[in-house]
PDB file of N, CA and C in Angstrom:
ATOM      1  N   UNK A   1      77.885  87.301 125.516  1.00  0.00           N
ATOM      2  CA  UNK A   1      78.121  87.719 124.144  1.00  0.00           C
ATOM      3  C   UNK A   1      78.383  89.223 124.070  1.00  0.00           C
ATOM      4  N   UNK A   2      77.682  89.700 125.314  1.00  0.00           N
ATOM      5  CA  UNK A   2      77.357  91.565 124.664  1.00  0.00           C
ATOM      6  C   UNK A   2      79.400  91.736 125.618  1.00  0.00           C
ATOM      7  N   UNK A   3      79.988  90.926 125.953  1.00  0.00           N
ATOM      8  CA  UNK A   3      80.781  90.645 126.753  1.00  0.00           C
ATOM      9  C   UNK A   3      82.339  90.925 125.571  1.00  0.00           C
ATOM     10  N   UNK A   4      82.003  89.820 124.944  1.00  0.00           N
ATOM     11  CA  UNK A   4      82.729  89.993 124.002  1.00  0.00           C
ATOM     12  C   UNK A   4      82.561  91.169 122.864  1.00  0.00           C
ATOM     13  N   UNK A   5      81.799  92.162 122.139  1.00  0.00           N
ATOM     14  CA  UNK A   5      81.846  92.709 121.874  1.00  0.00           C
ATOM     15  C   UNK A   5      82.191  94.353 122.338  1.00  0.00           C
ATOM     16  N   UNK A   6      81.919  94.023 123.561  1.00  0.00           N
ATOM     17  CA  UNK A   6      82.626  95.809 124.442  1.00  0.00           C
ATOM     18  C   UNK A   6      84.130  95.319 124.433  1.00  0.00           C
ATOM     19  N   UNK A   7      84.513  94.332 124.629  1.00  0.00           N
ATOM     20  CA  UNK A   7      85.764  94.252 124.648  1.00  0.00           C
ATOM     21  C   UNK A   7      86.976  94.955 125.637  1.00  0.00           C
ATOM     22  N   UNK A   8      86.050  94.649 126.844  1.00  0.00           N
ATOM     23  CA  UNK A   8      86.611  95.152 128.229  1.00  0.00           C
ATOM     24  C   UNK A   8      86.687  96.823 128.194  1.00  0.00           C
ATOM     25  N   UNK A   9      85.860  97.167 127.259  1.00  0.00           N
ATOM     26  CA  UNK A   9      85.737  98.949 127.070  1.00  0.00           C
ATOM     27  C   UNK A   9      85.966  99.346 125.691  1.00  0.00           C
ATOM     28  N   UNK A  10      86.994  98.811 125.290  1.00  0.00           N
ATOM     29  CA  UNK A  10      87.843  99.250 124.360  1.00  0.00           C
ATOM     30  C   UNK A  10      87.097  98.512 123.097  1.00  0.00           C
ATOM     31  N   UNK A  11      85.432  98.058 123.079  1.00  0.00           N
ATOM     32  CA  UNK A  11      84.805  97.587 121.656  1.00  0.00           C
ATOM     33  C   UNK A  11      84.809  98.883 120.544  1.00  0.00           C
ATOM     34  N   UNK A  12      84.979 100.134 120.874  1.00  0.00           N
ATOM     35  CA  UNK A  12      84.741 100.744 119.628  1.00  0.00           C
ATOM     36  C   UNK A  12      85.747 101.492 119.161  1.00  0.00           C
ATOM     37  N   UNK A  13      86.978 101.056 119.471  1.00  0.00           N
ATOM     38  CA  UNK A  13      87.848 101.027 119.358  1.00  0.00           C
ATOM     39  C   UNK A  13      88.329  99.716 118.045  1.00  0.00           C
ATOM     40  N   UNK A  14      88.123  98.609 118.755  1.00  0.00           N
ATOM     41  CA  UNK A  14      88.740  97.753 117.874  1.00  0.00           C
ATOM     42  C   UNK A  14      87.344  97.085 116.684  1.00  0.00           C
ATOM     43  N   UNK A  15      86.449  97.655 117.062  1.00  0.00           N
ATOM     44  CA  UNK A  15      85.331  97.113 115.736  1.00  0.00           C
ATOM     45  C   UNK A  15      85.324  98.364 114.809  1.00  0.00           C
ATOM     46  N   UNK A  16      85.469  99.828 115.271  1.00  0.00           N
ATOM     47  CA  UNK A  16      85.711 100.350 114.197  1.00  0.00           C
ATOM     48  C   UNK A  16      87.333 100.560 113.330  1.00  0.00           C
ATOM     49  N   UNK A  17      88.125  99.977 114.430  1.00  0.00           N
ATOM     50  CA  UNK A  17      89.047  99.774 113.410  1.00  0.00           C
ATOM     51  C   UNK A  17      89.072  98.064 112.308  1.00  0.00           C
ATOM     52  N   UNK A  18      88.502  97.476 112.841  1.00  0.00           N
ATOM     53  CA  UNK A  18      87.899  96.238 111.949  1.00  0.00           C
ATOM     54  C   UNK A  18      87.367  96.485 110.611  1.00  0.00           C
ATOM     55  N   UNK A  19      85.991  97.672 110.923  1.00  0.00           N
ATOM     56  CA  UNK A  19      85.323  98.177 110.129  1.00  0.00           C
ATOM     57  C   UNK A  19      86.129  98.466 108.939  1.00  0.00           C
ATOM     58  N   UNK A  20      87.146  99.271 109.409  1.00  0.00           N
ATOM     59  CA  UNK A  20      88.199 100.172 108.806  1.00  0.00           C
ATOM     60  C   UNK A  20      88.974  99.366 107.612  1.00  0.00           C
ATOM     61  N   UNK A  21      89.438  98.825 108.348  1.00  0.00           N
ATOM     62  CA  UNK A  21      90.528  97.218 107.607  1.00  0.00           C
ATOM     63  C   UNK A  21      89.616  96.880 106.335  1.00  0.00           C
ATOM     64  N   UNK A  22      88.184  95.898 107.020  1.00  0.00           N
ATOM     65  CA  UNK A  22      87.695  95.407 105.801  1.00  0.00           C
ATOM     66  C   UNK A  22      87.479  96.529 104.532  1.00  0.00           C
ATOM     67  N   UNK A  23      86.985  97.719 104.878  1.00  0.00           N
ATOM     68  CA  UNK A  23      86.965  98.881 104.029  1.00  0.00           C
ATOM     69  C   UNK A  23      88.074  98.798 102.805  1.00  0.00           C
ATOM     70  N   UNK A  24      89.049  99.077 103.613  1.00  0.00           N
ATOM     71  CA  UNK A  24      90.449  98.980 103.138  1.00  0.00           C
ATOM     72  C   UNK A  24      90.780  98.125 101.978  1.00  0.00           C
ATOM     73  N   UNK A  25      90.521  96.453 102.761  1.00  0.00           N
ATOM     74  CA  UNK A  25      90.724  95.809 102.077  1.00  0.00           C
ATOM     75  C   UNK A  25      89.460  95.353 100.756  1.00  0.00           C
ATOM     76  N   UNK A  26      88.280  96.040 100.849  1.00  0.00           N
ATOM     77  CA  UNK A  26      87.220  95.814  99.663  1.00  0.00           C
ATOM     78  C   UNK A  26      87.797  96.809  98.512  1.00  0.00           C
ATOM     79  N   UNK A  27      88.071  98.144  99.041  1.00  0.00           N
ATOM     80  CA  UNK A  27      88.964  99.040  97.962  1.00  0.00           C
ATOM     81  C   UNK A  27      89.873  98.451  97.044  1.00  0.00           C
ATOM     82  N   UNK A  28      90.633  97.650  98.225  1.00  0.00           N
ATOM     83  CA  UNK A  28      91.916  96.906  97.140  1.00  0.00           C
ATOM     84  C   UNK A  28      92.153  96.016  96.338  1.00  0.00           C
ATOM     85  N   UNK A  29      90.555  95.546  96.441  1.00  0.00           N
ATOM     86  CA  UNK A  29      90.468  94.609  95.354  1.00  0.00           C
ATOM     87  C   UNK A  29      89.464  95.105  94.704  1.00  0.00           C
ATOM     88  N   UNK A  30      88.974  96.210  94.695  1.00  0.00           N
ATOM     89  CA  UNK A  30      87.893  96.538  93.563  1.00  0.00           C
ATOM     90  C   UNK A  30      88.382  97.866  92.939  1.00  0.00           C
ATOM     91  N   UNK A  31      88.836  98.463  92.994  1.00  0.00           N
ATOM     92  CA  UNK A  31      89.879  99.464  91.774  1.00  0.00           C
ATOM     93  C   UNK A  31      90.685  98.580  91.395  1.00  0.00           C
ATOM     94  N   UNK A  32      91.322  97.757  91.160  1.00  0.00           N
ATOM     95  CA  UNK A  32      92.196  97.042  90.182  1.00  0.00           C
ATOM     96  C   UNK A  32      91.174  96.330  88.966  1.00  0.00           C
ATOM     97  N   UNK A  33      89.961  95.523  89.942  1.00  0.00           N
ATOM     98  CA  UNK A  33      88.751  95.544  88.846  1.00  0.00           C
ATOM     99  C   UNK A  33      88.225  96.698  88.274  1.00  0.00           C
ATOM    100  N   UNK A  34      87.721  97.827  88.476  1.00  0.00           N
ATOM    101  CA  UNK A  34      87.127  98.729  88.052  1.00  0.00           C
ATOM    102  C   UNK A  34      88.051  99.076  86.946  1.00  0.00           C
ATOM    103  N   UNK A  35      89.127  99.184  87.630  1.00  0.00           N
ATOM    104  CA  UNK A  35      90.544  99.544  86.218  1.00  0.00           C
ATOM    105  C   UNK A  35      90.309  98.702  84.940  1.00  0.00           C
ATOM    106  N   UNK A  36      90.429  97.522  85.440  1.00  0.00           N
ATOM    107  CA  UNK A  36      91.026  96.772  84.445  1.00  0.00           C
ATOM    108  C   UNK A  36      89.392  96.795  83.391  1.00  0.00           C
ATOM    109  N   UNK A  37      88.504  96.761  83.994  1.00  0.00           N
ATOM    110  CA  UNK A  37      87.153  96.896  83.209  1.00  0.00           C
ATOM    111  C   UNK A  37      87.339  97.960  82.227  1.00  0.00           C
ATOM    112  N   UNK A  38      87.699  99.035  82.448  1.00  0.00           N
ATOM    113  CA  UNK A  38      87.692 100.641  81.885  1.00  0.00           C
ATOM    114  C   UNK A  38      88.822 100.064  80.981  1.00  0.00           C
ATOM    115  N   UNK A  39      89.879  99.839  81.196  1.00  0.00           N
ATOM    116  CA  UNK A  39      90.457  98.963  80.111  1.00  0.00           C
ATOM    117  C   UNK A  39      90.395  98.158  78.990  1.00  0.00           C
ATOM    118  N   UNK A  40      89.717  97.312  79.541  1.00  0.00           N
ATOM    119  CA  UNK A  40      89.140  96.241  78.129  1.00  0.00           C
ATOM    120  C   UNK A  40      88.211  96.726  77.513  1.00  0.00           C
ATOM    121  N   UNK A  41      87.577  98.309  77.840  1.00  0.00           N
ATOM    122  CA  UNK A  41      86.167  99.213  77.530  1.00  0.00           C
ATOM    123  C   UNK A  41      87.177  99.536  76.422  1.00  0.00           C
ATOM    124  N   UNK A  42      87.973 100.429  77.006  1.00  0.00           N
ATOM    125  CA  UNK A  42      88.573 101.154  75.957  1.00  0.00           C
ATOM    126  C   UNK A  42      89.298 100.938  75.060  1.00  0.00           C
ATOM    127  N   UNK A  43      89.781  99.369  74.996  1.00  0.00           N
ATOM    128  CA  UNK A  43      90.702  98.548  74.017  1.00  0.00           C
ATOM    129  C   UNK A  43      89.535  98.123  73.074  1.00  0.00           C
ATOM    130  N   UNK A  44      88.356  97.662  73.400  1.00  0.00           N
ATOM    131  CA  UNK A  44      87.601  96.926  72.529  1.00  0.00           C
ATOM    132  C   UNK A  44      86.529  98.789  71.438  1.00  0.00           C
ATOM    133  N   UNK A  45      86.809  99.449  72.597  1.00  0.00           N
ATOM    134  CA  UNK A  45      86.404 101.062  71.331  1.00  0.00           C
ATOM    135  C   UNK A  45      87.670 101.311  70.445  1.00  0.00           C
ATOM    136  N   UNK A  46      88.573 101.512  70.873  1.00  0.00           N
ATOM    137  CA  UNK A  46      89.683 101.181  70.167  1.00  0.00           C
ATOM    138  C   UNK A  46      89.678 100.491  68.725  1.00  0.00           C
ATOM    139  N   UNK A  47      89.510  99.069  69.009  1.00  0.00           N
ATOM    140  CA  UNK A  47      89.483  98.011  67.849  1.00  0.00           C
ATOM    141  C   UNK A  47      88.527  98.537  67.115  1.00  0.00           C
ATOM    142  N   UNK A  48      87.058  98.675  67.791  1.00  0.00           N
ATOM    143  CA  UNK A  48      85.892  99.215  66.569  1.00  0.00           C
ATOM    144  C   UNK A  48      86.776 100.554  66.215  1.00  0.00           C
ATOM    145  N   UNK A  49      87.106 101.453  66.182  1.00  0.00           N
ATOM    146  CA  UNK A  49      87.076 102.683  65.798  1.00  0.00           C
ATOM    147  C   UNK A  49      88.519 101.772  64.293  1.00  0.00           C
ATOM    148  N   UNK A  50      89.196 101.195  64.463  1.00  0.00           N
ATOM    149  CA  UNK A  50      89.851 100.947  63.462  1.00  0.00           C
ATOM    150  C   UNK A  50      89.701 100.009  62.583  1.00  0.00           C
ATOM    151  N   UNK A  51      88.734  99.381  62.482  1.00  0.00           N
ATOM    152  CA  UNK A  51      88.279  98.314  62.052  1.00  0.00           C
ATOM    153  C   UNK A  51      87.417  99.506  61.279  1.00  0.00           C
ATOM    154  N   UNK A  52      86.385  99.903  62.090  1.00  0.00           N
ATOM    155  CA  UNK A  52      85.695 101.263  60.600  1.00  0.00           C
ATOM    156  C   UNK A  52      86.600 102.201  59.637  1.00  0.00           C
ATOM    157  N   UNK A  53      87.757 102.579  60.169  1.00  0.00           N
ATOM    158  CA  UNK A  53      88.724 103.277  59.311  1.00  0.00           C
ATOM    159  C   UNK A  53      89.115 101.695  58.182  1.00  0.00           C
ATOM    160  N   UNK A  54      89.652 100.492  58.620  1.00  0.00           N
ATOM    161  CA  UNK A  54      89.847 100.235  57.475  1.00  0.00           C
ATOM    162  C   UNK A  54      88.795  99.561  56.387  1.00  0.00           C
ATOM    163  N   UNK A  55      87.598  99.332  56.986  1.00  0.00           N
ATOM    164  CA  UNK A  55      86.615  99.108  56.151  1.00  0.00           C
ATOM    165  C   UNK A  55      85.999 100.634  55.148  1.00  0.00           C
ATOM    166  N   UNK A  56      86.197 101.365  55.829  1.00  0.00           N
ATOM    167  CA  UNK A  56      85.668 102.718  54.643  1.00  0.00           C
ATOM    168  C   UNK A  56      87.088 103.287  54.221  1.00  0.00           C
ATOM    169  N   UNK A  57      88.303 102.414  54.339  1.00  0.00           N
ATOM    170  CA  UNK A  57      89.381 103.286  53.373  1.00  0.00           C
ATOM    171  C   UNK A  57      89.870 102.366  52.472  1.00  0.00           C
TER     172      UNK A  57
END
């Protein structure tokens, strides 16, 4: 097992570029969420803030 992870020398090489990748790829799907959250934040302050303008005008 410890066989397969040195990877004939070259294990920290290719597990920290593994590391790397998944990194990569957790980023790229969690700023499009984080976005889109901050989004529907600021659409739904939005709506309240005009919904009080036309109730007190």
């Amino acid at each position: 097992m410890s066989e397969f992870f040195s990877m004939g020398g070259y294990g920290a090489y290719v597990w920290s570029s593994v590391g790397l990748s998944l990194l990569v790829m957790g980023y790229n799907l969690l700023i499009p969420y984080w976005r889109h959250q901050r989004l529907l934040q600021s659409w739904r302050q939005q709506q309240q803030e005009e919904a009080r303008l036309h109730e007190s005008g």
